[in-house]
N, C-alpha and C. Protein backbone atom coordinates (compact mmCIF):
# COMPACT_ATOMS: atom_id res chain seq x y z
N UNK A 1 0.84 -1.18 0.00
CA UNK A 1 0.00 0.00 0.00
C UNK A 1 0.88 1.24 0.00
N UNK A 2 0.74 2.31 -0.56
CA UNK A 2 1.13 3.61 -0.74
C UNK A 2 1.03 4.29 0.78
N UNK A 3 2.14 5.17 1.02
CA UNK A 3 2.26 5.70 2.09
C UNK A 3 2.17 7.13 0.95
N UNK A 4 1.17 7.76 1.93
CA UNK A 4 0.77 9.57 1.82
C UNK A 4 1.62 10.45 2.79
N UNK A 5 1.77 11.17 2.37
CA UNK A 5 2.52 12.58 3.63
C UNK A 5 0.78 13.45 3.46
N UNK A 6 0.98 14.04 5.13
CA UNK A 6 0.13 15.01 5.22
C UNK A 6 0.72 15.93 6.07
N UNK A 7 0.06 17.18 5.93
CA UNK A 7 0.11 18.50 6.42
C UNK A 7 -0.78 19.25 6.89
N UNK A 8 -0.38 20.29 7.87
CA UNK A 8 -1.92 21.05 8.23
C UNK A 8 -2.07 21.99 7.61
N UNK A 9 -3.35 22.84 7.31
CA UNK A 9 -3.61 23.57 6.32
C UNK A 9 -2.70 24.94 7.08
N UNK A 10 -3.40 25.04 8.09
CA UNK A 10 -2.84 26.25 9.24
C UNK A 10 -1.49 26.35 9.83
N UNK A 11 -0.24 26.09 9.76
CA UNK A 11 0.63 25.40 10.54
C UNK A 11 0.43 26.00 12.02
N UNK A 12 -0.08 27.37 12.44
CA UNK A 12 -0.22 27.40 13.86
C UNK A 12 -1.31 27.03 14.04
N UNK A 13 -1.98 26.74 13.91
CA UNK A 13 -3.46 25.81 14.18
C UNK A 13 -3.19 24.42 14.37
N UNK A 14 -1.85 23.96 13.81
CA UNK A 14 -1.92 22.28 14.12
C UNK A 14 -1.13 21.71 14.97
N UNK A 15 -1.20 20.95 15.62
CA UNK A 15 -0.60 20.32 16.89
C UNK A 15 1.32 19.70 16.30
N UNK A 16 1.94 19.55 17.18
CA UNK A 16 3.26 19.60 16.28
C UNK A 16 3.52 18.15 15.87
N UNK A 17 2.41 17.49 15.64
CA UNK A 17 2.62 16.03 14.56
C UNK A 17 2.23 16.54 12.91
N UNK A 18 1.00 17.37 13.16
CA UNK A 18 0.44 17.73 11.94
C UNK A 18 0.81 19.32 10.93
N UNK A 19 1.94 19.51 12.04
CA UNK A 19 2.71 21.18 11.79
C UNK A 19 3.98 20.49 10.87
N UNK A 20 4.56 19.41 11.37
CA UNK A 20 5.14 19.43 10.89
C UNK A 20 5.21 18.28 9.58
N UNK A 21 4.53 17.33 9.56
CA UNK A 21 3.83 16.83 8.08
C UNK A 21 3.44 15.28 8.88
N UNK A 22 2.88 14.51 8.62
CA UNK A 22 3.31 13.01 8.95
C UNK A 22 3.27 12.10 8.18
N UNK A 23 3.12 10.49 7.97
CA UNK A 23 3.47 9.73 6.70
C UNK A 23 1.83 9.00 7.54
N UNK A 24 1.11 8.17 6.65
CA UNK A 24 0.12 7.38 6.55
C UNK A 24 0.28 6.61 5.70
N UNK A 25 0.09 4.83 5.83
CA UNK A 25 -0.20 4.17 4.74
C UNK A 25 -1.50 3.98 4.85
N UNK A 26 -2.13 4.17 3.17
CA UNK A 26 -3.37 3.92 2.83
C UNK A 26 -3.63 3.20 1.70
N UNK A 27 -4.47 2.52 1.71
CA UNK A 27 -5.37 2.16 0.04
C UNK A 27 -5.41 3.21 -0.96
N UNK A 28 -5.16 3.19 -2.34
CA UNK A 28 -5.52 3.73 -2.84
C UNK A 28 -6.72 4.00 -3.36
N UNK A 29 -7.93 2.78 -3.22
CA UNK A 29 -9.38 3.63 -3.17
C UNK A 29 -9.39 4.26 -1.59
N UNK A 30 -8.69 4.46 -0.86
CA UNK A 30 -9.48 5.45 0.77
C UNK A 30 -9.63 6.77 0.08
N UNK A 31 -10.41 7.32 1.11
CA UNK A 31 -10.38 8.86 1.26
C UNK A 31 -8.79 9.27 1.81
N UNK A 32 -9.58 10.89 0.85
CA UNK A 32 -8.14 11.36 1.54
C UNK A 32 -8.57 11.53 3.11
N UNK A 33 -7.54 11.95 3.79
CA UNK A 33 -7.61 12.57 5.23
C UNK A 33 -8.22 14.17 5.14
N UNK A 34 -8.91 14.44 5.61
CA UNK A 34 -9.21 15.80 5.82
C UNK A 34 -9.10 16.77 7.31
N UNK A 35 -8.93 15.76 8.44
CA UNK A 35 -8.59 16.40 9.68
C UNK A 35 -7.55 15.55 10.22
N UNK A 36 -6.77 15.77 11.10
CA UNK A 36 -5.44 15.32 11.56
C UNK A 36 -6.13 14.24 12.69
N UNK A 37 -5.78 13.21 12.49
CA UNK A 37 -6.10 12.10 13.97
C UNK A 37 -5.69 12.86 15.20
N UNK A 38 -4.50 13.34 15.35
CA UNK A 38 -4.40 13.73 17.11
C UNK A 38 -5.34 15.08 17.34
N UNK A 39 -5.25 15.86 16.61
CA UNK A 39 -5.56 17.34 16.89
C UNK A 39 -6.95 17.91 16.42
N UNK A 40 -7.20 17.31 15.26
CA UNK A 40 -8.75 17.36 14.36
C UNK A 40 -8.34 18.87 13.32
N UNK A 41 -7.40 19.45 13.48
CA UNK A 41 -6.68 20.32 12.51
C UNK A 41 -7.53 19.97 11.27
N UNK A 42 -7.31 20.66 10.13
CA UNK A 42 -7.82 20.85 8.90
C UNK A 42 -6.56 20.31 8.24
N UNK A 43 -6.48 19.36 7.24
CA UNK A 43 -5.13 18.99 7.08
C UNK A 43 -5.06 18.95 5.24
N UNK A 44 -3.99 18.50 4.11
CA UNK A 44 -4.07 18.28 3.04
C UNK A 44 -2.82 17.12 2.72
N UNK A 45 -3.47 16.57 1.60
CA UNK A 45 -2.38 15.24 1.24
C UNK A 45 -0.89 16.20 0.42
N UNK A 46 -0.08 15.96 0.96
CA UNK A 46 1.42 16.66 -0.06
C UNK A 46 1.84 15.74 -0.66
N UNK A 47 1.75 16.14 -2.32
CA UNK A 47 2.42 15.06 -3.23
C UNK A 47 3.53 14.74 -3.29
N UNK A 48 4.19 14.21 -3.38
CA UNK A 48 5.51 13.48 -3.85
C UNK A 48 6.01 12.89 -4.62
N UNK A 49 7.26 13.26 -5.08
CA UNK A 49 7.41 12.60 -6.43
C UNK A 49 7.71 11.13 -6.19
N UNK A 50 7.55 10.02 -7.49
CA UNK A 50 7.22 8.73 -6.97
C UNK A 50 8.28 8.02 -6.57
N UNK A 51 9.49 8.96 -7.15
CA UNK A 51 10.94 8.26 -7.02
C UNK A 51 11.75 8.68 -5.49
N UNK A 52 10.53 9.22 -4.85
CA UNK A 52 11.05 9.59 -2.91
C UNK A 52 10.91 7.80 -2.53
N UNK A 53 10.27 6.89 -3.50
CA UNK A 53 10.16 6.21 -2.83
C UNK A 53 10.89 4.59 -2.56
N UNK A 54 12.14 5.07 -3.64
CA UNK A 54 13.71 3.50 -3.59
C UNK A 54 14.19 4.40 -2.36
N UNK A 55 15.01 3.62 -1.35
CA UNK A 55 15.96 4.07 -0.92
C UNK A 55 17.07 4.37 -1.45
N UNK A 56 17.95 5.18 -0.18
CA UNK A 56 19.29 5.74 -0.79
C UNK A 56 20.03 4.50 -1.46
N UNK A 57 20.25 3.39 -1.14
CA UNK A 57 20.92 2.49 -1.50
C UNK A 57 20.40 2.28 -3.37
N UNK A 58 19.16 2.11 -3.16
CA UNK A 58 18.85 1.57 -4.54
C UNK A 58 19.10 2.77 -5.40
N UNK A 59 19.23 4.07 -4.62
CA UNK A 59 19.01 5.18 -5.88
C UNK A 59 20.42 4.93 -6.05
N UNK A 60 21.55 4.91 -5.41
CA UNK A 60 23.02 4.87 -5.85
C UNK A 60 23.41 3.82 -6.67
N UNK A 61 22.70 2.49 -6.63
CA UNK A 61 23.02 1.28 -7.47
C UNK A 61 22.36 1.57 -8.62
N UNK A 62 21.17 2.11 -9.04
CA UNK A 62 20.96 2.28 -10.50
C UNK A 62 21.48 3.85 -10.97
N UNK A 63 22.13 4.40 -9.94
CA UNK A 63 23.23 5.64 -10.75
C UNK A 63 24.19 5.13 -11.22
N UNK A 64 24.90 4.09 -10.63
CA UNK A 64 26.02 3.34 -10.92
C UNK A 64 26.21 2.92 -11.84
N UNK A 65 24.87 2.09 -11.72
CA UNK A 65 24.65 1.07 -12.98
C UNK A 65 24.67 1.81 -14.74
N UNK A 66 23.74 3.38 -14.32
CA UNK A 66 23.78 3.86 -15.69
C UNK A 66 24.93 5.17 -15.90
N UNK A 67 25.58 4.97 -15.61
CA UNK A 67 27.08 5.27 -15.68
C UNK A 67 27.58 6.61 -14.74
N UNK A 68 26.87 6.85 -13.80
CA UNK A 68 27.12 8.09 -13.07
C UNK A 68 27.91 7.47 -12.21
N UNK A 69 28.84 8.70 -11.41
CA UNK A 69 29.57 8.35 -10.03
C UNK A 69 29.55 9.55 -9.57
N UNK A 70 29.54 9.65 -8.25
CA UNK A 70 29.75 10.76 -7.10
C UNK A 70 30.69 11.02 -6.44
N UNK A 71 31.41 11.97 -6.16
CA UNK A 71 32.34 12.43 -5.92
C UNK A 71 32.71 13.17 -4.34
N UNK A 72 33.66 12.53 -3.51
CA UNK A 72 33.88 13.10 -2.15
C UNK A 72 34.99 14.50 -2.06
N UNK A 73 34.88 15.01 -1.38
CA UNK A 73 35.70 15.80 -1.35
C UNK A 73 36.23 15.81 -0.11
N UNK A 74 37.70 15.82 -0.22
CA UNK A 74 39.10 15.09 0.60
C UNK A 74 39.57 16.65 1.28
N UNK A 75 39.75 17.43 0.36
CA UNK A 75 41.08 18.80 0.76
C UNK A 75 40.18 19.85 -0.28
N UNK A 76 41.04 20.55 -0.06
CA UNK A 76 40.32 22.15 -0.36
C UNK A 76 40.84 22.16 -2.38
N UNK A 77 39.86 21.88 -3.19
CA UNK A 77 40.06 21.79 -4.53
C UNK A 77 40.67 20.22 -5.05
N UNK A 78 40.33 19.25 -4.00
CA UNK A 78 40.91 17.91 -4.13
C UNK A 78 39.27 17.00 -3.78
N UNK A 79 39.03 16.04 -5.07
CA UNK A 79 38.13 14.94 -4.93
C UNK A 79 38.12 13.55 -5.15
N UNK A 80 37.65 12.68 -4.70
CA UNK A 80 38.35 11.64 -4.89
C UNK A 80 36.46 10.82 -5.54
N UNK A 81 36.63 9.63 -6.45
CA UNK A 81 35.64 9.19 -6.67
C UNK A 81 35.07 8.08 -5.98
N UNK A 82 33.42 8.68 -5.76
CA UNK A 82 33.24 7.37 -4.57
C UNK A 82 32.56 5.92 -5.12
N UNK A 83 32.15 6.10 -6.57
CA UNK A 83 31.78 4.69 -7.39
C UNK A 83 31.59 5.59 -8.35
């Protein structure tokens, strides 16, 4: 099931779970959320793009894979490659 982020519409109106966003997994036929479970705040779903959702690991193995590498930096104008 898809995990949603939500937010409060008000940020000083919402209690500091819903001020500051929270994650929900839901069905994709549910409703959206319209009030915050702890606080009853007025709240809205924040989209996300779909690729928030490989981890760091997997996003670095298919950079790898399609020919990118990232780069550390050691000394002041000195980098070394990290894959």
């Amino acid at each position: 099931m898809p995990v949603y982020v939500y937010e409060a519409k008000d940020l000083e109106k919402g209690c500091p779970k819903c001020s500051k966003g929270f994650e929900t997994v839901q069905s994709i036929k549910d409703e959206h959320l319209t009030k915050c479970p702890a606080c009853g705040a007025e709240i809205y779903r924040v989209l996300q793009p779909s690729w928030l959702g490989f981890s760091k690991t997997d996003l670095h193995y298919r950079a790898k894979r399609a020919g990118f590498h990232s780069m550390k930096r050691i000394a002041k104008g000195e980098y070394e490659k990290m894959y």
